[in-house]
C-alpha atoms as a PDB file:
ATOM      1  CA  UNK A   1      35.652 -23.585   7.444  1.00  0.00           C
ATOM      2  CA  UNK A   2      33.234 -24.477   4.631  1.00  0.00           C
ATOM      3  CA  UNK A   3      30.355 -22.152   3.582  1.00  0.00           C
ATOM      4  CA  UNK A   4      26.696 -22.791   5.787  1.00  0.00           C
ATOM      5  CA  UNK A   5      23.718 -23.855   3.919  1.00  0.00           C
ATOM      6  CA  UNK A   6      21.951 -20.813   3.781  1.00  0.00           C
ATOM      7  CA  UNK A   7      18.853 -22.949   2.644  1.00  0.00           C
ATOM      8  CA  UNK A   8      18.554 -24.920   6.320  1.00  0.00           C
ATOM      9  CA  UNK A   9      18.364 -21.246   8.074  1.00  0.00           C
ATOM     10  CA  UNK A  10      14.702 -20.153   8.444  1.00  0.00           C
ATOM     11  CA  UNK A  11      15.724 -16.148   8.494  1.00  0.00           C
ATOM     12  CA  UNK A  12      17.369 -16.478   5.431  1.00  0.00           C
ATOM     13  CA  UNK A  13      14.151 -17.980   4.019  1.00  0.00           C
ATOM     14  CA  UNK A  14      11.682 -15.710   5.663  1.00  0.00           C
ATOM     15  CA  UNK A  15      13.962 -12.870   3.753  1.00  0.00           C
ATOM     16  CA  UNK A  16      13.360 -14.482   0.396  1.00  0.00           C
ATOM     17  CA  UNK A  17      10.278 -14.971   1.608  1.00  0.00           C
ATOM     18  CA  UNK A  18       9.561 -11.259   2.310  1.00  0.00           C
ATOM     19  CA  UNK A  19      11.683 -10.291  -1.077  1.00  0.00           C
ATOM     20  CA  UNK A  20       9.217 -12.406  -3.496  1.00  0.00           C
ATOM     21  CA  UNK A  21       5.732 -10.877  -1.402  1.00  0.00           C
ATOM     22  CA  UNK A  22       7.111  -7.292  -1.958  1.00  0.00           C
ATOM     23  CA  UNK A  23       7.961  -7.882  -5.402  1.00  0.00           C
ATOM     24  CA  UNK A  24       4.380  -9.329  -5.816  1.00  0.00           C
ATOM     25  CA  UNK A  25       3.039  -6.698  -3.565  1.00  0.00           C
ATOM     26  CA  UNK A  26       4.676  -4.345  -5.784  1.00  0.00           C
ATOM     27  CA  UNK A  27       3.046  -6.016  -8.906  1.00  0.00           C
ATOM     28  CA  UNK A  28      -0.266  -6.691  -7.980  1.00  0.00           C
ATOM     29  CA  UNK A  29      -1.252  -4.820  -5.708  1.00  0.00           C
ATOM     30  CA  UNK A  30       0.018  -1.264  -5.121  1.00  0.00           C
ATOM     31  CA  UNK A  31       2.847   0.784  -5.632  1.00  0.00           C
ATOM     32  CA  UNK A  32       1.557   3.408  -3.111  1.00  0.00           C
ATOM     33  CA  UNK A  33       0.111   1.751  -0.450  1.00  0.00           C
ATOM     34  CA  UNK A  34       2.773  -0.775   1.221  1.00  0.00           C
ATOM     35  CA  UNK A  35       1.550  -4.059   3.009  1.00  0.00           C
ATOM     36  CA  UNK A  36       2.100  -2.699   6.441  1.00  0.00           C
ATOM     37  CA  UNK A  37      -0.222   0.315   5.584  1.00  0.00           C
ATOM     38  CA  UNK A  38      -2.542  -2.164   4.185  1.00  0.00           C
ATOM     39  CA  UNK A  39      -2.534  -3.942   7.043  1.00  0.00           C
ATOM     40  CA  UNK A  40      -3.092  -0.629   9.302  1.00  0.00           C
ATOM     41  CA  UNK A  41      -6.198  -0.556   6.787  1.00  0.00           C
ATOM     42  CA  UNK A  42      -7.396  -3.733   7.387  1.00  0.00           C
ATOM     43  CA  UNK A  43      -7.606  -3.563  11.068  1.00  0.00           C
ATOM     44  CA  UNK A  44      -9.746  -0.354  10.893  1.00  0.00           C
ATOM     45  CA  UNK A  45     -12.089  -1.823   8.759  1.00  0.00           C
ATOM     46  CA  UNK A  46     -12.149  -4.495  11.387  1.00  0.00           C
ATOM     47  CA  UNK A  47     -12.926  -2.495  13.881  1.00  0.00           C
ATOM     48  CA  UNK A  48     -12.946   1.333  13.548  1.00  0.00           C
ATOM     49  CA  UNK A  49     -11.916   3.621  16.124  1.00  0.00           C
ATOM     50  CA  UNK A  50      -9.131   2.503  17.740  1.00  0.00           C
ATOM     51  CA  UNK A  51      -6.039   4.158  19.319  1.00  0.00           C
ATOM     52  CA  UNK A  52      -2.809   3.995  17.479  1.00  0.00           C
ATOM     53  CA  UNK A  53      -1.052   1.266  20.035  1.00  0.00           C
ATOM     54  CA  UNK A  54      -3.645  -1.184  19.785  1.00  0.00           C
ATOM     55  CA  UNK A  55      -3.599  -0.972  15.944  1.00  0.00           C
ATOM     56  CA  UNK A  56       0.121  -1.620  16.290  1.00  0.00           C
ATOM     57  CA  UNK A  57      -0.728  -4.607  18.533  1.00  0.00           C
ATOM     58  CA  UNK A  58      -3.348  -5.903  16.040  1.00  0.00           C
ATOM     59  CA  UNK A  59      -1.060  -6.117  13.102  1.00  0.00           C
ATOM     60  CA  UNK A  60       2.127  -6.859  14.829  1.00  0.00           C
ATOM     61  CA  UNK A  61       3.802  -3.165  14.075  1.00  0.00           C
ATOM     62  CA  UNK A  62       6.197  -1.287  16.626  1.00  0.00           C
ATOM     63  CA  UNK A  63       5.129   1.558  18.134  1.00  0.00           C
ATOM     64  CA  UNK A  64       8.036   3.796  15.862  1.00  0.00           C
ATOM     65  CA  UNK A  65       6.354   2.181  12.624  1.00  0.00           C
ATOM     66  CA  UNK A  66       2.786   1.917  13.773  1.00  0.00           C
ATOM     67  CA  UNK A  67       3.544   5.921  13.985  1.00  0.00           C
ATOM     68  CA  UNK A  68       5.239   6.418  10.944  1.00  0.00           C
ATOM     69  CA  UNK A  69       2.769   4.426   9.094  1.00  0.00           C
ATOM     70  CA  UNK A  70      -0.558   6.151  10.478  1.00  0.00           C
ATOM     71  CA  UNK A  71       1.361   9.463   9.876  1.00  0.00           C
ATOM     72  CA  UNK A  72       1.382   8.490   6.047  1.00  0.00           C
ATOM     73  CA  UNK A  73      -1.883   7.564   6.207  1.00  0.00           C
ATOM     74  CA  UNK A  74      -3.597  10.681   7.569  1.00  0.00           C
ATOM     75  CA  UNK A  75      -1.112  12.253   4.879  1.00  0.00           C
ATOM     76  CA  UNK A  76      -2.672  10.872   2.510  1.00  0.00           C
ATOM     77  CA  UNK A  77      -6.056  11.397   3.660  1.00  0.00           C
ATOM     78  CA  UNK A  78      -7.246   7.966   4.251  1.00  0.00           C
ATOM     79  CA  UNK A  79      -7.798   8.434   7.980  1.00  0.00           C
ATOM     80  CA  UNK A  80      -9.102  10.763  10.337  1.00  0.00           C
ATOM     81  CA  UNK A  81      -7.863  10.875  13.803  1.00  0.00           C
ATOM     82  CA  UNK A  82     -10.594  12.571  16.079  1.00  0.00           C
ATOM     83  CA  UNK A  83     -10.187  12.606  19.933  1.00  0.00           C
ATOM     84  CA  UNK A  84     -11.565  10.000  22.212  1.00  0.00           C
ATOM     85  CA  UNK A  85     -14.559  11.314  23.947  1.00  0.00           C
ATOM     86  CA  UNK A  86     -13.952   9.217  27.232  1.00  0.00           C
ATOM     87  CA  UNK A  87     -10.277   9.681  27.162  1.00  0.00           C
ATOM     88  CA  UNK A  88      -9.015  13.342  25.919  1.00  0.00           C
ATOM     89  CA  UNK A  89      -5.325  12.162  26.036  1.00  0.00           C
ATOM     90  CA  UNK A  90      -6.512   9.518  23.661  1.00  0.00           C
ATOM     91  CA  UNK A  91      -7.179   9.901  19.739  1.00  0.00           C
ATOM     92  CA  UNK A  92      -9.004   7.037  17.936  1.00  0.00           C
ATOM     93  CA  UNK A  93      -8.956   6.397  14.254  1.00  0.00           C
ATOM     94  CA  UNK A  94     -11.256   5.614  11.276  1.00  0.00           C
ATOM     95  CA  UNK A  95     -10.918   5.311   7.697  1.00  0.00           C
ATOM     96  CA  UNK A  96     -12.024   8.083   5.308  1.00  0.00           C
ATOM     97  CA  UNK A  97     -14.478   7.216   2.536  1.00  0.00           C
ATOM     98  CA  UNK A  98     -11.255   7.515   0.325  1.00  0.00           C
ATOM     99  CA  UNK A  99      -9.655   5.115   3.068  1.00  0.00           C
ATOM    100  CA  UNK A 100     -13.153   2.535   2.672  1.00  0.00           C
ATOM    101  CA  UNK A 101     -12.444   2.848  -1.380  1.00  0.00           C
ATOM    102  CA  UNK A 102      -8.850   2.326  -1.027  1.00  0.00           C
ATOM    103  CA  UNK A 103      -9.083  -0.412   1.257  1.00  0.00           C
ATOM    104  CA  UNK A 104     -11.659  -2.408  -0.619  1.00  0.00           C
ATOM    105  CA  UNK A 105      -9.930  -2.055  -4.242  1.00  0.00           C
ATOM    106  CA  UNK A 106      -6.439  -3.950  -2.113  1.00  0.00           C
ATOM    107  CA  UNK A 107      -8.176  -6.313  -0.278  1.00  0.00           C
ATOM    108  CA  UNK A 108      -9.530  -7.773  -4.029  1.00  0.00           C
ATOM    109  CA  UNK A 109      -6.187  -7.301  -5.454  1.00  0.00           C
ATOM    110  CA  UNK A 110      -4.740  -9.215  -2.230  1.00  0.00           C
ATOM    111  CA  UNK A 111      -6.779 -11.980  -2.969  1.00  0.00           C
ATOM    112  CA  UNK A 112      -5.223 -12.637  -6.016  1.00  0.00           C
ATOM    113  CA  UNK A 113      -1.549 -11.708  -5.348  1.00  0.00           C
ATOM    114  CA  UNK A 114      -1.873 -14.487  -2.523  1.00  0.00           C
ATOM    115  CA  UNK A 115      -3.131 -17.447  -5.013  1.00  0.00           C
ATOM    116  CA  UNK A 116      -0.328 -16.410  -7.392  1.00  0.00           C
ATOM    117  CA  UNK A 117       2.126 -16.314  -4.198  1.00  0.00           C
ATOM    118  CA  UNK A 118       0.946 -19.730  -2.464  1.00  0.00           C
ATOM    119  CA  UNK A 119       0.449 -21.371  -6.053  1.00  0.00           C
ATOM    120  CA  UNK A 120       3.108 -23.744  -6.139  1.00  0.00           C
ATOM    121  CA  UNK A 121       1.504 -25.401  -2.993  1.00  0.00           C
ATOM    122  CA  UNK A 122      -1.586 -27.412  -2.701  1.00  0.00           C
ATOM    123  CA  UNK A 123      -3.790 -26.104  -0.047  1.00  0.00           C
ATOM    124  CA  UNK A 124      -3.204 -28.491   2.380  1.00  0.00           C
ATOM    125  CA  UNK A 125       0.224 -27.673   2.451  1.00  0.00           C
ATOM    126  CA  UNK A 126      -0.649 -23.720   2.355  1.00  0.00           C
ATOM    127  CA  UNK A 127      -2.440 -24.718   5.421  1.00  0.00           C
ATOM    128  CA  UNK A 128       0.491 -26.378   7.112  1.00  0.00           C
ATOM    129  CA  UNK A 129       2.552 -23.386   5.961  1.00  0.00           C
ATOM    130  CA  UNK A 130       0.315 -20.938   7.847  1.00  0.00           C
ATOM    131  CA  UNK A 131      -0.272 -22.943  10.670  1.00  0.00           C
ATOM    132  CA  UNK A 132       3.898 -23.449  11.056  1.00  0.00           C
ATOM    133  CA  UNK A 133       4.545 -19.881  10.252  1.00  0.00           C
ATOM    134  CA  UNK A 134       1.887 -18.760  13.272  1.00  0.00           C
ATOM    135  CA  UNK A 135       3.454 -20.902  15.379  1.00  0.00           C
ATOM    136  CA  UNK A 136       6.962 -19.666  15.402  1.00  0.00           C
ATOM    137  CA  UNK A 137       5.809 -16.289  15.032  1.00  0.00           C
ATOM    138  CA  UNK A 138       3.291 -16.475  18.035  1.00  0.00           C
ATOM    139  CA  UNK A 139       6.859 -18.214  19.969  1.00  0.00           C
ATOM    140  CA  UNK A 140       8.991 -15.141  18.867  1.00  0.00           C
ATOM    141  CA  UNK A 141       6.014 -12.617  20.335  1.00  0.00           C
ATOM    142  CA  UNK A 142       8.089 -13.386  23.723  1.00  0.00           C
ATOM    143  CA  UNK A 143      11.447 -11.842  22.275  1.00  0.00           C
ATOM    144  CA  UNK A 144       9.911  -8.305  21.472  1.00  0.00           C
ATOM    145  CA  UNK A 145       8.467  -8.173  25.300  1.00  0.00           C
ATOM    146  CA  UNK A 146      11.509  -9.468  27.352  1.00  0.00           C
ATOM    147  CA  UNK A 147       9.448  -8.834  30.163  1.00  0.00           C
ATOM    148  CA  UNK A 148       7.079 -10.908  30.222  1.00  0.00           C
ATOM    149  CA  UNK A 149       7.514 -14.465  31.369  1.00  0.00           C
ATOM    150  CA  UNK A 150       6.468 -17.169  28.392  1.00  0.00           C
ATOM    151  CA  UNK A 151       3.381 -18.130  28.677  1.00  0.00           C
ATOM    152  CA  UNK A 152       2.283 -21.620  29.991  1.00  0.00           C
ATOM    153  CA  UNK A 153       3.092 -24.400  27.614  1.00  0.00           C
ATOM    154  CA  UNK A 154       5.488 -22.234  25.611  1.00  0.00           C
END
C-alpha cells in the first residue's frame, strides 16, 4: 500500500493549522491566557452576565472545557460569578476590571497576530478562507448533537 497524501486530508491541515495559531498565540499574544480563555473573554465583553452553558455555546466550547476554562478564570480573578436573581440555581458571569484590562490588552494583540497569521493571503482569499472554514464547521455542529436532525438544506 503506498503512503496517503496527508496534504489532501483537511484534519491533518486544520492540525497544522491549529499548531502554527498556538505557536503565534504563544508569541504574540499571551503565554497565560490561552485562546479558548480568550475567547470565554470575548463573549463576556459581548454580552455580560451570562450562564456558563451559553458561554460554551457562544464560543463553541464543551460543557467539560467551558468548566475547566471559567474555573481558571475566576482563579485568576478575571471573573466574578454572582447568582442569577430570577433563577437561584443559575449563576451568571462578568468580567472583573482586571478581566476588562486583560481582555482589551489581547484583543489589540489579536489583531496583529491575525495579519501576521493570514499574511500570506490576499484578503479576498482570507475571505474565502473564513467563509469555507464556517461552512464546514457550521456542517460539523450536527456531529456534536447526534440528536438533532440536520437542519433544512444541510
Amino acid at each position: 500500500m503506498q503512503a496517503v497524501d496527508l496534504s489532501t486530508h483537511p484534519g491533518h491541515l486544520a492540525r497544522r493549522l491549529q499548531q502554527a495559531h498556538h505557536l503565534l498565540w504563544n508569541s504574540m499574544v499571551s503565554e497565560e491566557i490561552t485562546s479558548p480563555q480568550f475567547a470565554v473573554l470575548n463573549a463576556l465583553t459581548a454580552e455580560p452576565g451570562l450562564d456558563q452553558r451559553t458561554v460554551g455555546e457562544r464560543v463553541g466550547l464543551d460543557r467539560s472545557t467551558v468548566a475547566e476554562v471559567v474555573t481558571r478564570l475566576l482563579r485568576r480573578g478575571l471573573l466574578d460569578k454572582v447568582r442569577d436573581p430570577h433563577d437561584g440555581r443559575r449563576s451568571l458571569l462578568r468580567l472583573t476590571d482586571e478581566g476588562a484590562r486583560t481582555h482589551r490588552k489581547l484583543a489589540l494583540r489579536t489583531v496583529r497576530m491575525n495579519q501576521v497569521f493570514l499574511g500570506p493571503l490576499s484578503s479576498g482569499e482570507q475571505q474565502s478562507l473564513f467563509d469555507l472554514m464556517r461552512r464546514v464547521s457550521e456542517a460539523a455542529e450536527i456531529l456534536r448533537v447526534p440528536d438533532e436532525p440536520p437542519a433544512a438544506g444541510g
